[in-house]
Protein backbone atom coordinates (compact mmCIF):
# COMPACT_ATOMS: atom_id res chain seq x y z
CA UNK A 1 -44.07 -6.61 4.67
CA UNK A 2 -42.72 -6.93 8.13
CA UNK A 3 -43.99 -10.17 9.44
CA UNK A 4 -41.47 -12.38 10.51
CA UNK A 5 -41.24 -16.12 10.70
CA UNK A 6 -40.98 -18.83 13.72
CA UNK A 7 -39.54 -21.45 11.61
CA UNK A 8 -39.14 -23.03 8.21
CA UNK A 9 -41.55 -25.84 8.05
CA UNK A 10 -40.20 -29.22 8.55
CA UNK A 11 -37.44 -28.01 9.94
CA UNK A 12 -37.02 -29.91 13.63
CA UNK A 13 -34.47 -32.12 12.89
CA UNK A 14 -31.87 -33.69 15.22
CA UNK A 15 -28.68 -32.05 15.59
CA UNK A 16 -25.74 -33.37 13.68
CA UNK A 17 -23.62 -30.09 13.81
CA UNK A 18 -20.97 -29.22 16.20
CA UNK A 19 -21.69 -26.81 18.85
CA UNK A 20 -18.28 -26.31 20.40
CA UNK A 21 -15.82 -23.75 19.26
CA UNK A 22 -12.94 -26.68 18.94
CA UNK A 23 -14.74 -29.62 17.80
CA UNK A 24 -14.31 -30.21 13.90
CA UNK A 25 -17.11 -29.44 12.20
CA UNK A 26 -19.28 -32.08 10.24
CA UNK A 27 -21.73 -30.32 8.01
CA UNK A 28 -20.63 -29.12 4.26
CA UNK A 29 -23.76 -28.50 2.10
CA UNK A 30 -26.08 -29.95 4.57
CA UNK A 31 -29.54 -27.68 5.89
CA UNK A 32 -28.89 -26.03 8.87
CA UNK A 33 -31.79 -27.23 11.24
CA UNK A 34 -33.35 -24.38 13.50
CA UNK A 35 -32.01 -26.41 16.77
CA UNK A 36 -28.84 -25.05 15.90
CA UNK A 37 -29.35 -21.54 14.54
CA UNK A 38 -27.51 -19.14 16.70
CA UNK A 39 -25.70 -15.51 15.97
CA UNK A 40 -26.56 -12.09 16.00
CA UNK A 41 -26.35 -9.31 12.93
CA UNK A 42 -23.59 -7.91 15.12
CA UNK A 43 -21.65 -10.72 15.11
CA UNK A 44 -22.35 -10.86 11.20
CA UNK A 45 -21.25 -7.10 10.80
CA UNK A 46 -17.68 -8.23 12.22
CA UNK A 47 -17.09 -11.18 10.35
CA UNK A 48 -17.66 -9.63 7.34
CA UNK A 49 -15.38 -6.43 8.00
CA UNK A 50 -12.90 -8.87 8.44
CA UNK A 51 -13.27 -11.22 5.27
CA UNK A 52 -11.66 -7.76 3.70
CA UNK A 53 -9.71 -6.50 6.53
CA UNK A 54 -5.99 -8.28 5.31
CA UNK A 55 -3.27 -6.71 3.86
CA UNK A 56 -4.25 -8.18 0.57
CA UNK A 57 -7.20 -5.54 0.07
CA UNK A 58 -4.30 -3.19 -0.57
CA UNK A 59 -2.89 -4.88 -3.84
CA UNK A 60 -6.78 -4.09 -5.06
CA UNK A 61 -6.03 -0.38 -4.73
CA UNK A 62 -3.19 -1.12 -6.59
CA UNK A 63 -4.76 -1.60 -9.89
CA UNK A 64 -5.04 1.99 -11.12
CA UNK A 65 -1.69 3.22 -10.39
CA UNK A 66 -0.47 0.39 -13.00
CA UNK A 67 -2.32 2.40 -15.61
CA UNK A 68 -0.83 5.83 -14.53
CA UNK A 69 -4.24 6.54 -13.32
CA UNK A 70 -4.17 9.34 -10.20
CA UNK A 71 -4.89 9.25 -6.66
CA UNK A 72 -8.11 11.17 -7.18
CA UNK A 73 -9.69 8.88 -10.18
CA UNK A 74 -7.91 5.99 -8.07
CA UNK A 75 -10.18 6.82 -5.07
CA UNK A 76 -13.24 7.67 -7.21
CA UNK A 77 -12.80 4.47 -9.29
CA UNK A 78 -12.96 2.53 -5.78
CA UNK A 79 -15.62 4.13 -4.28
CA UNK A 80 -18.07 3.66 -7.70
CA UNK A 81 -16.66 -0.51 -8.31
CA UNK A 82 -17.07 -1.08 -4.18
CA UNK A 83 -20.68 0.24 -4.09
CA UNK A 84 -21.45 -2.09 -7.38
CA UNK A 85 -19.89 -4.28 -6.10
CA UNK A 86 -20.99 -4.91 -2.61
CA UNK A 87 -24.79 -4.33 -3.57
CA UNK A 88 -24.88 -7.55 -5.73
CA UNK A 89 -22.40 -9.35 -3.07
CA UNK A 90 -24.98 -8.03 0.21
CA UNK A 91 -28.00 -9.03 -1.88
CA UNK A 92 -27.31 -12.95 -1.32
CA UNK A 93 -26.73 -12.50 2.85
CA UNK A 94 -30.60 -12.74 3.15
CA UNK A 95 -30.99 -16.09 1.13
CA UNK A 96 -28.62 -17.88 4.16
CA UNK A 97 -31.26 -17.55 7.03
CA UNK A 98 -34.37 -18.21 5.00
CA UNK A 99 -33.29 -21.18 2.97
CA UNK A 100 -30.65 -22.60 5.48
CA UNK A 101 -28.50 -23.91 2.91
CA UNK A 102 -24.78 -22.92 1.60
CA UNK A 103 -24.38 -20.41 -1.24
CA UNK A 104 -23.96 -22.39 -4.28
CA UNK A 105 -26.00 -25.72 -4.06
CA UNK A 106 -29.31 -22.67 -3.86
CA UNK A 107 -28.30 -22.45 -7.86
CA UNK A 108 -29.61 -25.91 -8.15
CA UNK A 109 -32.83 -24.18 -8.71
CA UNK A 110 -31.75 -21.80 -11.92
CA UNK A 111 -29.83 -24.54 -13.29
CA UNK A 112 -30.74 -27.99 -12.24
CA UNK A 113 -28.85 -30.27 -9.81
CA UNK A 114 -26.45 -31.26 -12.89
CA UNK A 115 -26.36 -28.13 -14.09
CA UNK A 116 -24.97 -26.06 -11.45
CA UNK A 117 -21.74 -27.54 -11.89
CA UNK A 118 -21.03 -24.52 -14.15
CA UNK A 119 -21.56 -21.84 -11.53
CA UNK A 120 -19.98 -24.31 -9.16
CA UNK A 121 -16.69 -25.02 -10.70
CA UNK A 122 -16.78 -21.17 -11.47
CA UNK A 123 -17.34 -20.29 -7.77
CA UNK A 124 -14.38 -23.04 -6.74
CA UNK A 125 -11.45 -20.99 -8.83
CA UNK A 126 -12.73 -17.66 -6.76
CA UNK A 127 -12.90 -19.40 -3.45
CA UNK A 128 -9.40 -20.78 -4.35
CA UNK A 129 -8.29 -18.00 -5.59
CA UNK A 130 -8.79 -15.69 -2.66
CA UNK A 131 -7.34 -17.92 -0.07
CA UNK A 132 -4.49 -17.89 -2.60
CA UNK A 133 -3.64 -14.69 -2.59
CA UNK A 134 -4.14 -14.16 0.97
CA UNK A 135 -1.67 -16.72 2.07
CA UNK A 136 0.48 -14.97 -0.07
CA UNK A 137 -0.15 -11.65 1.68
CA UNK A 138 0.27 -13.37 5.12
CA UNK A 139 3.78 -15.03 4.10
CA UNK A 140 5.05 -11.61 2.71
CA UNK A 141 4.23 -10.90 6.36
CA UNK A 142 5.24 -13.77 8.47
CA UNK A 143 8.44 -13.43 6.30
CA UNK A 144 9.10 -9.26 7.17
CA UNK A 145 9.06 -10.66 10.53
CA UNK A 146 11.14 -14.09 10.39
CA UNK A 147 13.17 -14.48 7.37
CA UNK A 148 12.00 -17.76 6.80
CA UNK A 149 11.93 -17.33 3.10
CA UNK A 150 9.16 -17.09 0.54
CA UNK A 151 8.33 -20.34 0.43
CA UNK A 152 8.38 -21.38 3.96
CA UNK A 153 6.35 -18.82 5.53
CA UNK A 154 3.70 -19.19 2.49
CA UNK A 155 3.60 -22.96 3.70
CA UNK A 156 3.18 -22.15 7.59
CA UNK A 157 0.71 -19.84 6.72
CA UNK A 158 -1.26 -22.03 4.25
CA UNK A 159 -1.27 -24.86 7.14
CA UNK A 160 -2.59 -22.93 9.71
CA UNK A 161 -5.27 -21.36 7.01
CA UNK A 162 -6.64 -24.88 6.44
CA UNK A 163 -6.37 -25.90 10.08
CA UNK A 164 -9.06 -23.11 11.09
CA UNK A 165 -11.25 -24.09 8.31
CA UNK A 166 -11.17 -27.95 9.39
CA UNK A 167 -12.32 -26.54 13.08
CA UNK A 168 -15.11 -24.86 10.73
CA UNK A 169 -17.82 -21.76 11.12
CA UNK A 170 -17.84 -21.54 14.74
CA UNK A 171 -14.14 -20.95 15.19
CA UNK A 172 -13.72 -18.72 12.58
CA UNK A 173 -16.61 -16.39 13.56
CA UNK A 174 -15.51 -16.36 17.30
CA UNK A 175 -12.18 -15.81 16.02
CA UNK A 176 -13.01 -12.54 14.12
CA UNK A 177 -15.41 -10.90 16.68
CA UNK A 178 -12.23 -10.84 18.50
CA UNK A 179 -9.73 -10.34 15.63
CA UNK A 180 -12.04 -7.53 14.55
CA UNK A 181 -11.35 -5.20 17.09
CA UNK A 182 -7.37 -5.40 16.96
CA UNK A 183 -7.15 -5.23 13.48
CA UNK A 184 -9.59 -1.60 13.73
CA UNK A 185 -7.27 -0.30 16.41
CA UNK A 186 -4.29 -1.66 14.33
CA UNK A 187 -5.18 0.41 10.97
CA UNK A 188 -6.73 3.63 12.66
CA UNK A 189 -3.07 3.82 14.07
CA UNK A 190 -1.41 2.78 10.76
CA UNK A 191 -4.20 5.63 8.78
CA UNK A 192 -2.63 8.13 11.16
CA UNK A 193 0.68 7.25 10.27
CA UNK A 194 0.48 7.19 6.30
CA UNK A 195 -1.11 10.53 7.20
CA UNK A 196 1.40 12.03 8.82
CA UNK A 197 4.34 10.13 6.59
CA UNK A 198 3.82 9.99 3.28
CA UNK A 199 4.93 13.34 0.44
CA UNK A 200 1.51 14.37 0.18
CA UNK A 201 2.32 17.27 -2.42
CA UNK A 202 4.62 14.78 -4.55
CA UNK A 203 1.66 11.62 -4.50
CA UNK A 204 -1.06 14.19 -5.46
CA UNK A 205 0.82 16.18 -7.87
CA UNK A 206 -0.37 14.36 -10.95
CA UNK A 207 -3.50 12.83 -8.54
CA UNK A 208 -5.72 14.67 -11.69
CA UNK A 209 -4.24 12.44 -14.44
CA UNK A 210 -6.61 10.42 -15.91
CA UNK A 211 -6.30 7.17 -17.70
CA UNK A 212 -9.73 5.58 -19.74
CA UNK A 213 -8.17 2.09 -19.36
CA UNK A 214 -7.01 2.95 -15.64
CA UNK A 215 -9.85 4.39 -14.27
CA UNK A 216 -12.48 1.26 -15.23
CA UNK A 217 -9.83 -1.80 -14.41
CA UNK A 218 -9.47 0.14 -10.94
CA UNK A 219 -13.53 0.12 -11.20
CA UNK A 220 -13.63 -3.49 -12.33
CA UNK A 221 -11.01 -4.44 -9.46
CA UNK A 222 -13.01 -2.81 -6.82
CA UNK A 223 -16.17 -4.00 -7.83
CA UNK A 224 -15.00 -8.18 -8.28
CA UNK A 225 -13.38 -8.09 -5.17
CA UNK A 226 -16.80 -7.39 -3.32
CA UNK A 227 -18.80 -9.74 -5.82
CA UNK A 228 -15.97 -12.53 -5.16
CA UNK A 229 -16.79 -12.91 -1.51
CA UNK A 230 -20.99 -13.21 -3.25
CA UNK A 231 -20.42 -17.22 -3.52
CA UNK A 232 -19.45 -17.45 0.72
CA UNK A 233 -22.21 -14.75 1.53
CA UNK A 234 -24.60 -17.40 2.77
CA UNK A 235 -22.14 -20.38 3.38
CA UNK A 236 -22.06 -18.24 6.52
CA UNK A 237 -25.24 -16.53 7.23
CA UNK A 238 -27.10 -19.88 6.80
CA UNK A 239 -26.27 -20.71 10.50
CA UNK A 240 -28.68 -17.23 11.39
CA UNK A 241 -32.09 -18.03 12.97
CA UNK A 242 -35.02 -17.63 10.56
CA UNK A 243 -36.22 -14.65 12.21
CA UNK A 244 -33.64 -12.32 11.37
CA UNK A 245 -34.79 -9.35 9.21
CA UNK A 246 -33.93 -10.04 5.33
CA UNK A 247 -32.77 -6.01 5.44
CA UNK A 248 -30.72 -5.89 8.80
CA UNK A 249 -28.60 -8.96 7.30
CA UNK A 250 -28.10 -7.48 4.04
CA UNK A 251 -27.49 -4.34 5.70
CA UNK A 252 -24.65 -6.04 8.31
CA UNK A 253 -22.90 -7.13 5.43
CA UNK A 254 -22.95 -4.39 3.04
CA UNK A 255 -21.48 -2.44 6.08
CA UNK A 256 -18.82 -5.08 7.16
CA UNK A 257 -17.63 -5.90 3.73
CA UNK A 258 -17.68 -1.74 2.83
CA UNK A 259 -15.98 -0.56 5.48
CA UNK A 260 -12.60 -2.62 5.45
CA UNK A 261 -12.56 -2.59 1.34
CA UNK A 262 -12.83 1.12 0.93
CA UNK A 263 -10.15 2.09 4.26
CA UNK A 264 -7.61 -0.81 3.43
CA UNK A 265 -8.05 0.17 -0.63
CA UNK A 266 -7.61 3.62 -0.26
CA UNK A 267 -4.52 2.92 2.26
CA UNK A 268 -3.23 0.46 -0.88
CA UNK A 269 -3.54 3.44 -3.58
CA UNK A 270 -1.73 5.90 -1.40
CA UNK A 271 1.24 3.82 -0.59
CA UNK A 272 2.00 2.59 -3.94
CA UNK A 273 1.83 6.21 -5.19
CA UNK A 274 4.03 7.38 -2.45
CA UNK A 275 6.66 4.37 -2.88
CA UNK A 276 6.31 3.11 -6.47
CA UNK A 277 8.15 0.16 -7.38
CA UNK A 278 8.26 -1.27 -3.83
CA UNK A 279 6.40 -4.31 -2.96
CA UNK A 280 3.50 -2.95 -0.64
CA UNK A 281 3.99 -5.30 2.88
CA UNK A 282 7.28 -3.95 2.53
CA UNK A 283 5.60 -0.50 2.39
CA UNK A 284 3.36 -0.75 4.91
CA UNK A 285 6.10 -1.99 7.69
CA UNK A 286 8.47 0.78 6.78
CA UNK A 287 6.10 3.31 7.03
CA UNK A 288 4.76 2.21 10.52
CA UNK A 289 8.46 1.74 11.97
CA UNK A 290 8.73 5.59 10.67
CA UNK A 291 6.18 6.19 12.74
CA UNK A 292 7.75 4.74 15.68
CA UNK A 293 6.78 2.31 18.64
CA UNK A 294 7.26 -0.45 16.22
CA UNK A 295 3.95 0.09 14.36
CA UNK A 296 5.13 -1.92 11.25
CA UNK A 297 6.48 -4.74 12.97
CA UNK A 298 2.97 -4.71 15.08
CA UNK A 299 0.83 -4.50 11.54
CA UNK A 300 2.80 -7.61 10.59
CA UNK A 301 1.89 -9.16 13.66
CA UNK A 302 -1.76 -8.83 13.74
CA UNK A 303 -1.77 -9.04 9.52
CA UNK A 304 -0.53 -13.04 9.85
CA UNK A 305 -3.93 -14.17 11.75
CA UNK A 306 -5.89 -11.86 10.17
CA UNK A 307 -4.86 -12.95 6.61
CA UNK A 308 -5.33 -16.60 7.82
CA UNK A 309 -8.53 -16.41 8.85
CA UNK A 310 -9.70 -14.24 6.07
CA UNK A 311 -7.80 -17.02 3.88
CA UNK A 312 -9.60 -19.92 5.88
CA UNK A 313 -13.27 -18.67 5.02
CA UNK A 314 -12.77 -19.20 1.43
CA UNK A 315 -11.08 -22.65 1.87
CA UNK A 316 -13.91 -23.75 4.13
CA UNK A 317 -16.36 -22.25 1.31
CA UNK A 318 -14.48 -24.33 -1.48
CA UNK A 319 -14.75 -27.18 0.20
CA UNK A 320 -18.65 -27.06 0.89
CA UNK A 321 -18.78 -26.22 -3.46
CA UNK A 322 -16.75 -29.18 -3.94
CA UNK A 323 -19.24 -31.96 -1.74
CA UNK A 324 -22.38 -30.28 -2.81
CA UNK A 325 -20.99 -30.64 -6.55
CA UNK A 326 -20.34 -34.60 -5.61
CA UNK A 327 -23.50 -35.26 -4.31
CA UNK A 328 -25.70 -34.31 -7.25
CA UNK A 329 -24.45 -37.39 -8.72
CA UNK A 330 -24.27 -39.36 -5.60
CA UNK A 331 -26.12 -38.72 -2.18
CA UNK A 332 -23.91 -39.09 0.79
CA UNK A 333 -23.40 -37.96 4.22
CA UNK A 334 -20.48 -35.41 4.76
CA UNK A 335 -18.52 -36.38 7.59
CA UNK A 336 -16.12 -34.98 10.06
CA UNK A 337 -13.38 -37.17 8.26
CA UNK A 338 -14.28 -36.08 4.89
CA UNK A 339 -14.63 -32.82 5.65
CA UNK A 340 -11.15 -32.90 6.73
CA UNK A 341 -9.54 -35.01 3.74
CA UNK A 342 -11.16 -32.84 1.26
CA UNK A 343 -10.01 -29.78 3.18
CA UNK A 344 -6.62 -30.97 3.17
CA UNK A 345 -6.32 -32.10 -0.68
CA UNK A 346 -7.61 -27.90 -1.01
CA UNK A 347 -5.16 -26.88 1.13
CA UNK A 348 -2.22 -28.67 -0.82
CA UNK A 349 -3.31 -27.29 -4.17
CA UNK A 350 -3.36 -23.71 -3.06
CA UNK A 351 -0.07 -24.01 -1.09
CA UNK A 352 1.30 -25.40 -4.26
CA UNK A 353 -0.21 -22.87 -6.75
CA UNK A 354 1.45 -20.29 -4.27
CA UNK A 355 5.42 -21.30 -4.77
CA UNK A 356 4.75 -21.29 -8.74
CA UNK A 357 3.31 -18.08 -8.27
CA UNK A 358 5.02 -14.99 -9.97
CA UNK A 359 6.63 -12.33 -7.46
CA UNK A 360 4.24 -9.44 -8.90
CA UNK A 361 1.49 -10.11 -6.59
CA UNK A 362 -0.51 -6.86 -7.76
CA UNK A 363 -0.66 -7.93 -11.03
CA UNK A 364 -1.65 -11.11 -11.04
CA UNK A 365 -4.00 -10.31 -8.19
CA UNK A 366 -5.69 -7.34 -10.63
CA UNK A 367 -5.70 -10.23 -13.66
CA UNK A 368 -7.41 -12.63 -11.07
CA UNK A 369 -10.33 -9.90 -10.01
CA UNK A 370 -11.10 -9.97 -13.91
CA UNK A 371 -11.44 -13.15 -15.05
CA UNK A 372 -13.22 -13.96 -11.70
CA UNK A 373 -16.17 -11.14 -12.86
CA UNK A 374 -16.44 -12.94 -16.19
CA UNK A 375 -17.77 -15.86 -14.59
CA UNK A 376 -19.59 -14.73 -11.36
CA UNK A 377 -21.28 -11.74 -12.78
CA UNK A 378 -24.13 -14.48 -15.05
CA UNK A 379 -24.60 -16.23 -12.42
CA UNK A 380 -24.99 -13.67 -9.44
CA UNK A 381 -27.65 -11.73 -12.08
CA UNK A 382 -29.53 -15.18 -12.46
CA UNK A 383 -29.51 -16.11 -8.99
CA UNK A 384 -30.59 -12.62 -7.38
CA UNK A 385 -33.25 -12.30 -9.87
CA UNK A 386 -35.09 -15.89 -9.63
CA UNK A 387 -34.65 -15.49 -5.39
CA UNK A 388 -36.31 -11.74 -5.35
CA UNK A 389 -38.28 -11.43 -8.43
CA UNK A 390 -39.58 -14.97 -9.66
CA UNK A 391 -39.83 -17.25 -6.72
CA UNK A 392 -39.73 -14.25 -3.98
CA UNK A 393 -37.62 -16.53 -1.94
CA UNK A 394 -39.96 -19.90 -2.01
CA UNK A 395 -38.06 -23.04 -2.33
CA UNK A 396 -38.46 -26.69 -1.70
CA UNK A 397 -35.44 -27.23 0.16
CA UNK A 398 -35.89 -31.00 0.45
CA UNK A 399 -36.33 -30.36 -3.99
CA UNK A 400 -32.77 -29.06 -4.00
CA UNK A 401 -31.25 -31.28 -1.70
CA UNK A 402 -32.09 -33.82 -3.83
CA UNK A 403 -29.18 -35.32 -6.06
CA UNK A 404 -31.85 -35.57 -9.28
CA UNK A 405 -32.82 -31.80 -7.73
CA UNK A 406 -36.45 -33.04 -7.68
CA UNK A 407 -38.69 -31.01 -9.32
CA UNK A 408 -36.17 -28.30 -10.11
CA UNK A 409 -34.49 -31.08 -12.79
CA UNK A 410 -31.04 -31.99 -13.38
CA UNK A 411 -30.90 -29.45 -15.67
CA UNK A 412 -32.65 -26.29 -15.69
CA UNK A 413 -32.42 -24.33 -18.95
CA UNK A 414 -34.05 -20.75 -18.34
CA UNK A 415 -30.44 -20.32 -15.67
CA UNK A 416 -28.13 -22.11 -17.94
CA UNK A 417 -29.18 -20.27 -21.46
CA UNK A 418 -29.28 -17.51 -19.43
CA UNK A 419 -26.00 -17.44 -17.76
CA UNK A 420 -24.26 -18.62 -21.09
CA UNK A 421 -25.84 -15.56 -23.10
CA UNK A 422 -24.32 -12.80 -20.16
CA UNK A 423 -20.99 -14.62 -20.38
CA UNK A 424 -20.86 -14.30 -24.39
CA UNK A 425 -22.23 -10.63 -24.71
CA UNK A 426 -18.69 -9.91 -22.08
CA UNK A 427 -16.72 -11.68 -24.22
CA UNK A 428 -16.05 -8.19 -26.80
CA UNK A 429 -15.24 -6.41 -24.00
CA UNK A 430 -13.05 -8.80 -22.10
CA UNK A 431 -9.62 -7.32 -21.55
CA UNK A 432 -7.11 -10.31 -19.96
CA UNK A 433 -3.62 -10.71 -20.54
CA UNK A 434 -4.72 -13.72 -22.60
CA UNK A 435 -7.26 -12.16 -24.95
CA UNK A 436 -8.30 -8.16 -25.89
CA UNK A 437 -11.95 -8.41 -27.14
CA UNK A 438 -12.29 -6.01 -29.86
CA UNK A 439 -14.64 -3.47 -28.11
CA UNK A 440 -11.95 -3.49 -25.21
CA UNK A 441 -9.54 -2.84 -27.82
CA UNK A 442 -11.38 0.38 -29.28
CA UNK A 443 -11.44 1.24 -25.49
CA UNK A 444 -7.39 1.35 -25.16
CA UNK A 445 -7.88 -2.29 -23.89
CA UNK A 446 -10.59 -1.54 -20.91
CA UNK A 447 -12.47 -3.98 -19.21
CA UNK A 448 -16.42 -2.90 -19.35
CA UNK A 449 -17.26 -6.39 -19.03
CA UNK A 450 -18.77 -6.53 -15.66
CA UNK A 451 -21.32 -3.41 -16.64
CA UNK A 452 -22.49 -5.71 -19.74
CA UNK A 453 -22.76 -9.09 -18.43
CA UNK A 454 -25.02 -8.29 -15.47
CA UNK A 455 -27.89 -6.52 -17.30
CA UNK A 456 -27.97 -9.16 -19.83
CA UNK A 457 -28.23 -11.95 -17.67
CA UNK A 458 -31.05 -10.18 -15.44
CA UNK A 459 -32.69 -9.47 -18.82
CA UNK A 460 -32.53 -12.80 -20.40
CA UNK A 461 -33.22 -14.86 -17.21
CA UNK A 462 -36.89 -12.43 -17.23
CA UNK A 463 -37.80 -13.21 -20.22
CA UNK A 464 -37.32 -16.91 -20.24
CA UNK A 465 -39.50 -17.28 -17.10
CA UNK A 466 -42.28 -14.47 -17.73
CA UNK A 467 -44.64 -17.81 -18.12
CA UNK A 468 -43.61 -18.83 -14.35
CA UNK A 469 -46.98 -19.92 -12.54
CA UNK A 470 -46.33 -18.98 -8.85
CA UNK A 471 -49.46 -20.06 -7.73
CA UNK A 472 -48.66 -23.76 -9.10
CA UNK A 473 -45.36 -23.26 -7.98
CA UNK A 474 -46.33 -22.84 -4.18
CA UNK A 475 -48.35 -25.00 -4.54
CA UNK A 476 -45.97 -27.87 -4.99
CA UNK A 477 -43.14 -26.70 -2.95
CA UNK A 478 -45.84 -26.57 -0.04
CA UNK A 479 -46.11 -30.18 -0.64
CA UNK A 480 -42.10 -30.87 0.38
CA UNK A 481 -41.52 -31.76 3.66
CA UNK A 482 -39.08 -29.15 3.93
CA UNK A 483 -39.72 -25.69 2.46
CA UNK A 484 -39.12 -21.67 2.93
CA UNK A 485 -42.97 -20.57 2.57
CA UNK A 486 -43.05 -19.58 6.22
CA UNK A 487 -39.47 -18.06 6.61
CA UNK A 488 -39.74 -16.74 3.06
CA UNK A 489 -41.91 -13.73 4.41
CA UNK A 490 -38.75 -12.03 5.27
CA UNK A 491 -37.56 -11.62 2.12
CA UNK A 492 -39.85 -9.14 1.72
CA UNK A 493 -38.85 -6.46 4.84
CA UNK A 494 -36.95 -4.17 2.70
């Protein structure tokens, strides 16, 4: 089907929004009305290049080289995890323009407006988590170029991280258009030099040696760091007008996100073949000052605002999961000054999670990428399936924007008996330095879980809503004052 819609019915409503690069944004969880849908695909392509265009995509193509796995498997193992991965991740981008909501108050639907505190509080340790570990990526940097000291430079970064996400969407996606184009030039250049510097014959030498356990927590790492950006997908595409093509979106993104894992990943497994044992930013600089005309000292340059805005999307994302998670037990109004407290209360509790951080940045970043997966995966399979196969993207959105979640319920039990029966079929294979399931263990302590969970969850979420009336369903949500049956057409272009 190719028919696109005008608008999402009962959608004129007055601007509340901010419309000005620099004015502090005021909406969280709110509905984006039409009035102030703006952006192109193009723009979305960009933005989403850049969410993995930091130097802390490199510590994912780290992973496999713990295990003694080779360059070859390495680069296989990424390629087969980032196409998983970004599938599932892409798959969400179309929800953002239809429904005009952010990512995670949509799962009110599949589990109530009560219940989606579970994939909530799930989704708030990976949009923590990331901003995390990308502040830590940009202080390594900040720090190669001002010996500030570890702890300084992770605090100047973390400030100026949550600064860009108070400021809000349309800073941060003007910012990256322009980012986007330095950081390209930047690691073409810095491609060219690893090229041309590193002991080719010594790094592929064993680049055949193969490790079970290597090869799928490479795999696993590749694929969760394209399905952890899945809970910001439409925090950002939301702001899209309604007439945007369902396949061009999820097409923009699957090509930004793609593109910058699978160059910077690959760049990450090279170097920490060619200089094991040394941390990676220090890697990257000395190879580019090798080089010559002050390439490394340039990378760290353009790395610190790259990393920080890369960091600030996933603070401005928590923050959004945090309100929405409020208001299902009380409605309020976000604000401009709530917004900013609750940004700044985020921003304290990464910065401080950062100084107790160990120094091995690769492998806690690699433990981070798994646990993450055990939680997401249920929940992406449950929401994908109800939004293409079961409701075919119809939704009362005045239903979920309701704090008792209207007729979707407090609690809806085909998303939550779902979602708990994917997470306990991963729990055998889990493979953490906490806990070895015991099929993980038979496995030499490989982590399969991500290729279980998924499946099950699709499967189980099916069957518990084969007796889903459509026709009664429409029905109703046509009733709500505001609803997707008009912009839900698009859903269908693929």
């Amino acid at each position: 089907m190719t028919t696109k819609p005008t608008a999402l019915a009962g959608a004129d409503v007055p601007l509340a929004g901010s419309t000005k690069t620099l004015e502090v944004e005021s909406r969280s969880f709110e509905f984006v009305p039409l009035n102030e849908r703006h952006g192109t695909v193009q723009d979305q392509q960009k933005f989403w290049f850049m969410a993995n265009a930091s130097l802390l995509t490199l510590f994912s193509g780290a992973v496999g080289h713990q295990f003694n796995l080779g360059l070859y498997w390495t680069i296989l193992a990424i390629i087969v995890g980032s196409i998983g991965g970004t599938i599932f991740q892409a798959l969400h981008a179309a929800q953002g323009p239809i429904m005009g909501i952010p990512q995670m108050i949509q799962s009110r639907v599949q589990f109530g407006s009560r219940g989606a505190l579970i994939p909530l509080l799930a989704a708030m340790l990976v949009l923590c988590g990331f901003p995390l570990f990308g502040i830590l990526s940009g202080a390594g940097a900040l720090n190669q170029l001002v010996p500030l000291g570890s702890s300084a430079s992770l605090i100047v970064v973390g400030v100026l991280a949550v600064l860009a996400a108070v400021y809000g969407y349309r800073l941060l996606i003007k910012s990256e258009k322009i980012v986007a184009y330095v950081v390209c030039v930047n690691f073409l250049i810095l491609s060219a030099a690893v090229a041309y510097i590193v002991p080719w014959g010594a790094i592929t030498a064993d680049g055949w040696a193969f490790t079970t356990a290597g090869f799928l927590a490479q795999l696993g790492a590749s694929a969760m760091l394209q399905l952890g950006i899945a809970p910001l997908v439409s925090d950002y595409t939301r702001y899209l007008p309604t007439n945007i093509s369902g396949l061009k979106i999820t097409q923009a993104v699957f090509g930004g996100t793609m593109i910058s894992a699978l160059w910077l990943s690959f760049l990450g497994a090279i170097i920490i073949t060619a200089y094991p044992g040394v941390d990676e930013i220090e890697s990257v600089r000395r190879i580019g000052n090798q080089f010559g005309f002050g390439l490394g000292t340039i990378t760290m340059i353009i790395a610190i605002p790259a990393t920080i805005l890369a960091a600030s999307t996933g603070i401005y994302s928590c923050c959004v999961c945090l309100l929405s998670g409020a208001e299902a037990f009380r409605h309020f109004e976000t604000t401009k000054t709530l917004r900013t407290v609750v940004l700044l209360g985020l921003g304290i509790i990464i910065i401080a999670a950062g100084l107790v951080l160990p120094d091995n940045i690769v492998g806690a970043f690699g433990g981070f990428l798994a646990i993450l997966g055990y939680f997401l995966i249920p929940w992406t399979a449950v929401n994908l399936v109800d939004f293409y196969v079961v409701r075919k993207g119809v939704y009362s959105i005045t239903d979920i924007l309701h704090p008792d979640g209207g007729f979707y319920g407090r609690w809806a039990w085909d998303g939550i008996v779902s979602y708990a029966i994917g997470f306990i079929a991963m729990i055998p294979f889990f493979s953490t330095g906490i806990y070895v399931g015991p099929v993980a263990h038979m496995l030499g302590n490989a982590d399969i879980a991500f290729a279980v969970g998924l499946p099950v969850s699709c499967i189980a979420y099916l069957i518990l809503t084969r007796g889903f009336n459509s026709a009664a369903y429409r029905a109703k949500v046509a009733d709500a004052p505001l609803n997707t049956l008009k912009a839900s057409t698009s859903v269908m272009d693929f």
